[in-house]
PDB file of N, CA and C in Angstrom:
ATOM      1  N   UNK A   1     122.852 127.253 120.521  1.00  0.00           N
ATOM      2  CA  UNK A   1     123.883 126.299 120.164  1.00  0.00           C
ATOM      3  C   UNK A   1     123.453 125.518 118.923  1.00  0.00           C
ATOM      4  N   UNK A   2     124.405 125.419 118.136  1.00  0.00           N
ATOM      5  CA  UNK A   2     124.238 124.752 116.685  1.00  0.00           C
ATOM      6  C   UNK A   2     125.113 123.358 116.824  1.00  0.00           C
ATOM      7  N   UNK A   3     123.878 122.145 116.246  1.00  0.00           N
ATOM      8  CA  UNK A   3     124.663 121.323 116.204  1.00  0.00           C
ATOM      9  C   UNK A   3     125.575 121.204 114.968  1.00  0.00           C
ATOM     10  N   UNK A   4     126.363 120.632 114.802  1.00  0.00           N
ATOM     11  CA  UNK A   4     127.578 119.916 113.734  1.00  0.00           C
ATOM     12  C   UNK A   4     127.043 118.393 113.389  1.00  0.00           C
ATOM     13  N   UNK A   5     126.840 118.509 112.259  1.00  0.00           N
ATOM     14  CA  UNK A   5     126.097 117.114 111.478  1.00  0.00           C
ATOM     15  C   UNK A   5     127.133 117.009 110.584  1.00  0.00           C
ATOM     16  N   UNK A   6     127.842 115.463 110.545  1.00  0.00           N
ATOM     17  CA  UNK A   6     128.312 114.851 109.355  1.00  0.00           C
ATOM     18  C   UNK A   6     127.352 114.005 108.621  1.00  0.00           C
ATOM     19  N   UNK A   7     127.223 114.257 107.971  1.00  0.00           N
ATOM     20  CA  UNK A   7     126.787 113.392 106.715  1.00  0.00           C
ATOM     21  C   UNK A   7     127.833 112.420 105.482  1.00  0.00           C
ATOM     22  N   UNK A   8     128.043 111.355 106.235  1.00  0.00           N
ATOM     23  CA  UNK A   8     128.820 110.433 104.688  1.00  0.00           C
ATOM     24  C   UNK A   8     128.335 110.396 103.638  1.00  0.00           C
ATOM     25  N   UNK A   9     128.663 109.896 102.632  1.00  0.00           N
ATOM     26  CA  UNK A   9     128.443 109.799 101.480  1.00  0.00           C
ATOM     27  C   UNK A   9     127.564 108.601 101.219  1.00  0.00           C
ATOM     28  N   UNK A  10     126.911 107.405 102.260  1.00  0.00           N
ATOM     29  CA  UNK A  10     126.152 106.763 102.255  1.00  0.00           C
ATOM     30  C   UNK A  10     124.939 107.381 102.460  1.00  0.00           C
ATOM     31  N   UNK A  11     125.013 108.302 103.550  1.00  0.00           N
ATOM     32  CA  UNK A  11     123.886 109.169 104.014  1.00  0.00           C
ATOM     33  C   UNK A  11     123.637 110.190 102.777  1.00  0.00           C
ATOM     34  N   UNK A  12     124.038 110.237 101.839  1.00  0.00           N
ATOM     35  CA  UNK A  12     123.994 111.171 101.049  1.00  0.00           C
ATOM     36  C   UNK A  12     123.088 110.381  99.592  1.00  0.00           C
ATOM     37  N   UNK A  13     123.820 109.330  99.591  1.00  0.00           N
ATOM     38  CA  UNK A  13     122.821 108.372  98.566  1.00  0.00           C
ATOM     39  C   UNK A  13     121.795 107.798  98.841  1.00  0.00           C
ATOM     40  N   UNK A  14     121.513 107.529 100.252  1.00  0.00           N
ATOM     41  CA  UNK A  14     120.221 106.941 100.811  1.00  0.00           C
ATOM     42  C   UNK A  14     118.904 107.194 100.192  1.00  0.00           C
ATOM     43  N   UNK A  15     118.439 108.398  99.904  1.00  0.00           N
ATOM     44  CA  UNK A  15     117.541 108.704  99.108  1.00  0.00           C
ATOM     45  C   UNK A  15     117.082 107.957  97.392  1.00  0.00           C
ATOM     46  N   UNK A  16     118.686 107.562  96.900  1.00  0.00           N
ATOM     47  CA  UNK A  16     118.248 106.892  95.671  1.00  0.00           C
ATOM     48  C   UNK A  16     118.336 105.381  95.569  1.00  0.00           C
ATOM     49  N   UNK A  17     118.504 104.685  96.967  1.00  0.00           N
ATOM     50  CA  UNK A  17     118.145 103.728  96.874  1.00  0.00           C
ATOM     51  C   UNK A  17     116.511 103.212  96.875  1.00  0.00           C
ATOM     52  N   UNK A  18     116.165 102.145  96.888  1.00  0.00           N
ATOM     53  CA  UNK A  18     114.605 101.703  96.542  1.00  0.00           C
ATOM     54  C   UNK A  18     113.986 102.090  98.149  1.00  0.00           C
ATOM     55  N   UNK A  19     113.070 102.814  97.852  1.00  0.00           N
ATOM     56  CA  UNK A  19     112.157 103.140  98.606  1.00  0.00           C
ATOM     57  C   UNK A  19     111.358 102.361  98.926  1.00  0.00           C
ATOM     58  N   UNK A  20     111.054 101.238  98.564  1.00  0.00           N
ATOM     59  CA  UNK A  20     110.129 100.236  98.410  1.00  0.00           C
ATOM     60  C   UNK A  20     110.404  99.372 100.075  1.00  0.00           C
ATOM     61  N   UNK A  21     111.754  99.506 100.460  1.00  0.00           N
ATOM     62  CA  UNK A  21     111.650  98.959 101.962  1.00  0.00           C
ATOM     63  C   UNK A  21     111.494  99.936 102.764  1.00  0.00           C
ATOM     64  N   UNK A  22     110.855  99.623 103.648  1.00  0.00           N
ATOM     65  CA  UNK A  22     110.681 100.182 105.231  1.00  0.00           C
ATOM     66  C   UNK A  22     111.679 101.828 105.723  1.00  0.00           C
ATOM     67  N   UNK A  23     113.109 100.283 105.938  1.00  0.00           N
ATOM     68  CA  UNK A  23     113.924 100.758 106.993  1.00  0.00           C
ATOM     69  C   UNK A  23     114.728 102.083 105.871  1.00  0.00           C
ATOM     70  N   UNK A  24     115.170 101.589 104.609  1.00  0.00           N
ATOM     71  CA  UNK A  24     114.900 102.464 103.819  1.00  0.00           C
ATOM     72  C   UNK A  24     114.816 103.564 103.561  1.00  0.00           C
ATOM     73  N   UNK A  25     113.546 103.538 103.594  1.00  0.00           N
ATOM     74  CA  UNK A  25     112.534 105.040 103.444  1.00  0.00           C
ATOM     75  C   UNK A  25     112.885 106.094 104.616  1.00  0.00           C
ATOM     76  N   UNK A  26     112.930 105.138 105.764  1.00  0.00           N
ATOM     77  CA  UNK A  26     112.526 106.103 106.853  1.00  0.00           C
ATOM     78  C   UNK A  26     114.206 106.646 107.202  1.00  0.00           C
ATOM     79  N   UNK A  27     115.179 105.990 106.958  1.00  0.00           N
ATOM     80  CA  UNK A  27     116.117 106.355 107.225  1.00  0.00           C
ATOM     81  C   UNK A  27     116.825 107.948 105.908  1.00  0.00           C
ATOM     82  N   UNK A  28     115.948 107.469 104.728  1.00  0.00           N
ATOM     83  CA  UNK A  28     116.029 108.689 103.171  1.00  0.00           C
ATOM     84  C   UNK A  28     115.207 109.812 104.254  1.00  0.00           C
ATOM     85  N   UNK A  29     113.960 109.569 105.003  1.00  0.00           N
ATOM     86  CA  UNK A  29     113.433 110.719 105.322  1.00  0.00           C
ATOM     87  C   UNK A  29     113.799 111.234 106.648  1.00  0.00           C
ATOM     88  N   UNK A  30     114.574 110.706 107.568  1.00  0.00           N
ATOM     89  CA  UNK A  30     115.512 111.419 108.672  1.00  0.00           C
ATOM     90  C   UNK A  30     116.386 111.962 107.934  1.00  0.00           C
ATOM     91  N   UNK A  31     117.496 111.928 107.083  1.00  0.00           N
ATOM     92  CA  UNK A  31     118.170 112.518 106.193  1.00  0.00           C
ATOM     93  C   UNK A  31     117.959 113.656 105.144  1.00  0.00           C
ATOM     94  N   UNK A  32     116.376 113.433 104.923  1.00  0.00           N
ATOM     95  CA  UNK A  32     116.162 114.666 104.351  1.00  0.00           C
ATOM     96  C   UNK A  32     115.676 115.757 105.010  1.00  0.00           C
ATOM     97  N   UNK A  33     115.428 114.793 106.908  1.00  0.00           N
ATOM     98  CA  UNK A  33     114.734 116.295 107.376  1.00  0.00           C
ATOM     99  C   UNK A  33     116.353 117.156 108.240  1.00  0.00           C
ATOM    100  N   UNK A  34     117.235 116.172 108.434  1.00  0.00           N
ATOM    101  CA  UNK A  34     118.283 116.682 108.145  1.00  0.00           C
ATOM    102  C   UNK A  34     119.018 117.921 107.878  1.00  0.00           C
ATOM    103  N   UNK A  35     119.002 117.291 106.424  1.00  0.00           N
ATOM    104  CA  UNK A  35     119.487 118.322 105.418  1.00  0.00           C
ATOM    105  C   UNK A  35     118.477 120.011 105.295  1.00  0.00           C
ATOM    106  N   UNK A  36     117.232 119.696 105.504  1.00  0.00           N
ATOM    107  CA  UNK A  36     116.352 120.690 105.961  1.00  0.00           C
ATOM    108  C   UNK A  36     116.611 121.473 107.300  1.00  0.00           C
ATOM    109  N   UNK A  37     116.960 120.850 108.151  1.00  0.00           N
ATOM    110  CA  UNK A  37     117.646 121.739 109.653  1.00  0.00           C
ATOM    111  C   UNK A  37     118.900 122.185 108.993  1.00  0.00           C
ATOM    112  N   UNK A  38     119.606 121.882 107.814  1.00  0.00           N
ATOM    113  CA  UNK A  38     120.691 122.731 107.630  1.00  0.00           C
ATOM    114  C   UNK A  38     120.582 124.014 107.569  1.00  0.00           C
ATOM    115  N   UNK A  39     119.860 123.509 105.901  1.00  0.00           N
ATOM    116  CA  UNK A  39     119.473 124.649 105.413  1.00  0.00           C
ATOM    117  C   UNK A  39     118.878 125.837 106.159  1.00  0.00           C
ATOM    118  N   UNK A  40     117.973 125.576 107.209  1.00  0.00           N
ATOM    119  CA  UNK A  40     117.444 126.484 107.970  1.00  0.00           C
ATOM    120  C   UNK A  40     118.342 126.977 109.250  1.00  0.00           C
ATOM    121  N   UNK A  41     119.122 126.348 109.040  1.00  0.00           N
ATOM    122  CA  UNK A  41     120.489 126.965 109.731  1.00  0.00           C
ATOM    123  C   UNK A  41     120.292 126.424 111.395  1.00  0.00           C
ATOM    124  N   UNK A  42     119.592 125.528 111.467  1.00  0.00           N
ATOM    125  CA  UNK A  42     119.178 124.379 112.896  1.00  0.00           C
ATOM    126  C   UNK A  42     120.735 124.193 113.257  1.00  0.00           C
ATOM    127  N   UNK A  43     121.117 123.074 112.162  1.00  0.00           N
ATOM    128  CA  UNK A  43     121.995 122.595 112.438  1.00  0.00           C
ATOM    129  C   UNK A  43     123.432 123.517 110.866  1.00  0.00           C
ATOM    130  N   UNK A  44     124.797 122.255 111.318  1.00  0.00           N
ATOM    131  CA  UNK A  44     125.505 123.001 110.662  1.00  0.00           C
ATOM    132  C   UNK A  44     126.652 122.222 109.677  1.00  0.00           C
ATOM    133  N   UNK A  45     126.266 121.563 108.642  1.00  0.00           N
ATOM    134  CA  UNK A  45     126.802 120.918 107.725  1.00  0.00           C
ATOM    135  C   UNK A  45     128.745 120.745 108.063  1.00  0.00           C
ATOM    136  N   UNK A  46     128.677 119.051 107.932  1.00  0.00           N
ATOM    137  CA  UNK A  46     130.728 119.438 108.841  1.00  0.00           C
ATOM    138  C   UNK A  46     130.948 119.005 107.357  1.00  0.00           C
ATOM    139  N   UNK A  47     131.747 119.256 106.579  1.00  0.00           N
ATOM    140  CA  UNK A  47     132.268 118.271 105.340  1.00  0.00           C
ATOM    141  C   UNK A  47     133.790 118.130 105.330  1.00  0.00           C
ATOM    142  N   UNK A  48     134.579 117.547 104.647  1.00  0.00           N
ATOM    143  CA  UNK A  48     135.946 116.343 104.706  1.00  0.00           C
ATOM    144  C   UNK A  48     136.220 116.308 103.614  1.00  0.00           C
ATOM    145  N   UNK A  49     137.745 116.159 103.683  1.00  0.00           N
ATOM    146  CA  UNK A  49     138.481 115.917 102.066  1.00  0.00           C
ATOM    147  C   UNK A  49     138.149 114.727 101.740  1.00  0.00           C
ATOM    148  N   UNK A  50     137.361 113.663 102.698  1.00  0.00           N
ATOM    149  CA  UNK A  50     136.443 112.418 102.437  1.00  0.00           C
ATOM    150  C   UNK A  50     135.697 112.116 101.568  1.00  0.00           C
ATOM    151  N   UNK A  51     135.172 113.444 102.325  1.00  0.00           N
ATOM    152  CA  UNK A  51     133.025 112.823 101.158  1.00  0.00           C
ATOM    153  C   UNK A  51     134.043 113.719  99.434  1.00  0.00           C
ATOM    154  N   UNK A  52     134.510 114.281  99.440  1.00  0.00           N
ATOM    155  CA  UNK A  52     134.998 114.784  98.474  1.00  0.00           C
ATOM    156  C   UNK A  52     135.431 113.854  97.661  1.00  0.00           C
ATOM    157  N   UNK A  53     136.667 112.925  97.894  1.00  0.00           N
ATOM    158  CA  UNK A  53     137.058 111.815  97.701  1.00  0.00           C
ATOM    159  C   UNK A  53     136.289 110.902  97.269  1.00  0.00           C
ATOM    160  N   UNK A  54     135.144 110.489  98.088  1.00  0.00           N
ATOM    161  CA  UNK A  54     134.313 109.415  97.648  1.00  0.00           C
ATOM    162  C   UNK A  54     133.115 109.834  97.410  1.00  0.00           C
ATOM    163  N   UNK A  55     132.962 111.230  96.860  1.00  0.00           N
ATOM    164  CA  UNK A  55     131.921 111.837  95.858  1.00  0.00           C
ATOM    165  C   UNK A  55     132.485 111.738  94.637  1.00  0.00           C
ATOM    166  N   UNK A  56     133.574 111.837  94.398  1.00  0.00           N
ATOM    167  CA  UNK A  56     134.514 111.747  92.865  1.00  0.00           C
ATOM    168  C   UNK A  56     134.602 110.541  92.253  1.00  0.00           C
ATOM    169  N   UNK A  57     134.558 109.490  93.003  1.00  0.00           N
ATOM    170  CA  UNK A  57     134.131 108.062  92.371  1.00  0.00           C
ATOM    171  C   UNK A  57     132.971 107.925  92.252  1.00  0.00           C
ATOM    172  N   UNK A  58     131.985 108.327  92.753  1.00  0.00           N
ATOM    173  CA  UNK A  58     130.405 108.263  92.542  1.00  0.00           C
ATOM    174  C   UNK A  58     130.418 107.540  91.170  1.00  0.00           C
ATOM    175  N   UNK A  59     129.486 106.608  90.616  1.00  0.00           N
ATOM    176  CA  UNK A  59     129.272 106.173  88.887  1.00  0.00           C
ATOM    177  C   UNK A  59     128.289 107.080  88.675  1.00  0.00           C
ATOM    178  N   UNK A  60     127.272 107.173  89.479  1.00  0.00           N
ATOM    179  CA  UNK A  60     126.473 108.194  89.478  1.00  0.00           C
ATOM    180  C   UNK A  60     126.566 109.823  88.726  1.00  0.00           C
ATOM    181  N   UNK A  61     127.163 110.570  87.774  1.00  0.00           N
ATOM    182  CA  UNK A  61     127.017 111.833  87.567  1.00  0.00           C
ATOM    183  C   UNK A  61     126.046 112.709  88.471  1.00  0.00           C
ATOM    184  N   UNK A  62     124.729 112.480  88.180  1.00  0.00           N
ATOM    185  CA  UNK A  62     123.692 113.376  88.514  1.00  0.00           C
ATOM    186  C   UNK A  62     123.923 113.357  90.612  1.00  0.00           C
ATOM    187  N   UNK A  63     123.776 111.971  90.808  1.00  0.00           N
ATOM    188  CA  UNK A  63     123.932 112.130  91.877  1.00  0.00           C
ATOM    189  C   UNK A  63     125.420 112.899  92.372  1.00  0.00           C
ATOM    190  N   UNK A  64     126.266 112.677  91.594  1.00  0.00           N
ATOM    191  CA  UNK A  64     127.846 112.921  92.089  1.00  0.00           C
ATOM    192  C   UNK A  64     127.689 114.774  92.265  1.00  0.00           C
ATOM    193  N   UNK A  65     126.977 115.526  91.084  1.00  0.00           N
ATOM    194  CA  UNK A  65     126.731 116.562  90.967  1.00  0.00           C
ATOM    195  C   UNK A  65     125.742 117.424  92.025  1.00  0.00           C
ATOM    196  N   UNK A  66     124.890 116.395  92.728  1.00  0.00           N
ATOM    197  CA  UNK A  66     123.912 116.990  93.671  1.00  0.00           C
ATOM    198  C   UNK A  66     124.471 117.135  95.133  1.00  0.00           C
ATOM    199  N   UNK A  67     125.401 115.912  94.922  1.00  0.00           N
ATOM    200  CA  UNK A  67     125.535 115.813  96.467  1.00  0.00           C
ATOM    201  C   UNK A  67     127.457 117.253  96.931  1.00  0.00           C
ATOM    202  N   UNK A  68     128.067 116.892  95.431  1.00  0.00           N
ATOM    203  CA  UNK A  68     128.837 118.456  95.328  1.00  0.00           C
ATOM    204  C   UNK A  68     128.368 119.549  95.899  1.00  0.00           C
ATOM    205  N   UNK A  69     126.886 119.778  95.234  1.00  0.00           N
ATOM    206  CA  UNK A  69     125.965 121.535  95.601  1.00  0.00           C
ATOM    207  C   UNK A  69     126.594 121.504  97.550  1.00  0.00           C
ATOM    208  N   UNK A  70     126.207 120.484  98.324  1.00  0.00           N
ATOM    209  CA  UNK A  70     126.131 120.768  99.752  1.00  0.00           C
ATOM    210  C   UNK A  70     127.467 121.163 100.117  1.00  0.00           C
ATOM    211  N   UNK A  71     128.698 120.942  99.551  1.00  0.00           N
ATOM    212  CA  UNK A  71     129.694 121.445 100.341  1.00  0.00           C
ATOM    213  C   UNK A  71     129.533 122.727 100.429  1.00  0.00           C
ATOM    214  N   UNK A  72     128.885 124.005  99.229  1.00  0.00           N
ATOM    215  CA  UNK A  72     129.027 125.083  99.531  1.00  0.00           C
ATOM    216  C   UNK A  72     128.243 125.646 100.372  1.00  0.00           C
ATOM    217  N   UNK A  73     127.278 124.591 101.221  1.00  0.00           N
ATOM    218  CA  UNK A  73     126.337 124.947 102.466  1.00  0.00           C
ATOM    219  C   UNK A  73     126.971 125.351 103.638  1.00  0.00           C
ATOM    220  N   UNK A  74     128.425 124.264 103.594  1.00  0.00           N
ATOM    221  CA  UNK A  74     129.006 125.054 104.906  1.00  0.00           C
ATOM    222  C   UNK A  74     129.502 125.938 105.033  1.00  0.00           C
TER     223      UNK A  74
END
């Protein structure tokens, strides 16, 4: 059985906020181990005309462009 993981678009920027706190960090590195059970096909990426939506306002480019790549995961 495969789980179904949403990931918002907060969970998606978590990583480029400051690492420098705690709660932070540890919450960028549950998220990246995450995204690692995707990829390894653990779990199973859900995505939404949402994160789409509020990936397109991103100010961010680079980030707006990285966090795009994952829709074609599902």
């Amino acid at each position: 059985m495969k789980y179904r993981i949403y990931l918002d678009n907060c969970c998606f920027n978590r990583p480029y906020d400051d690492q420098s706190y705690l709660v932070i960090r540890l919450e960028s590195e549950a998220k990246l181990f995450v995204q690692r059970e995707i990829l390894q096909g653990t779990f199973e990426l859900v995505w939404s005309y949402m994160m789409d939506f509020e990936n397109s306002v991103n100010p961010y480019e680079n980030r707006k462009r990285a966090i795009a790549k994952w829709q074609n995961v599902v």
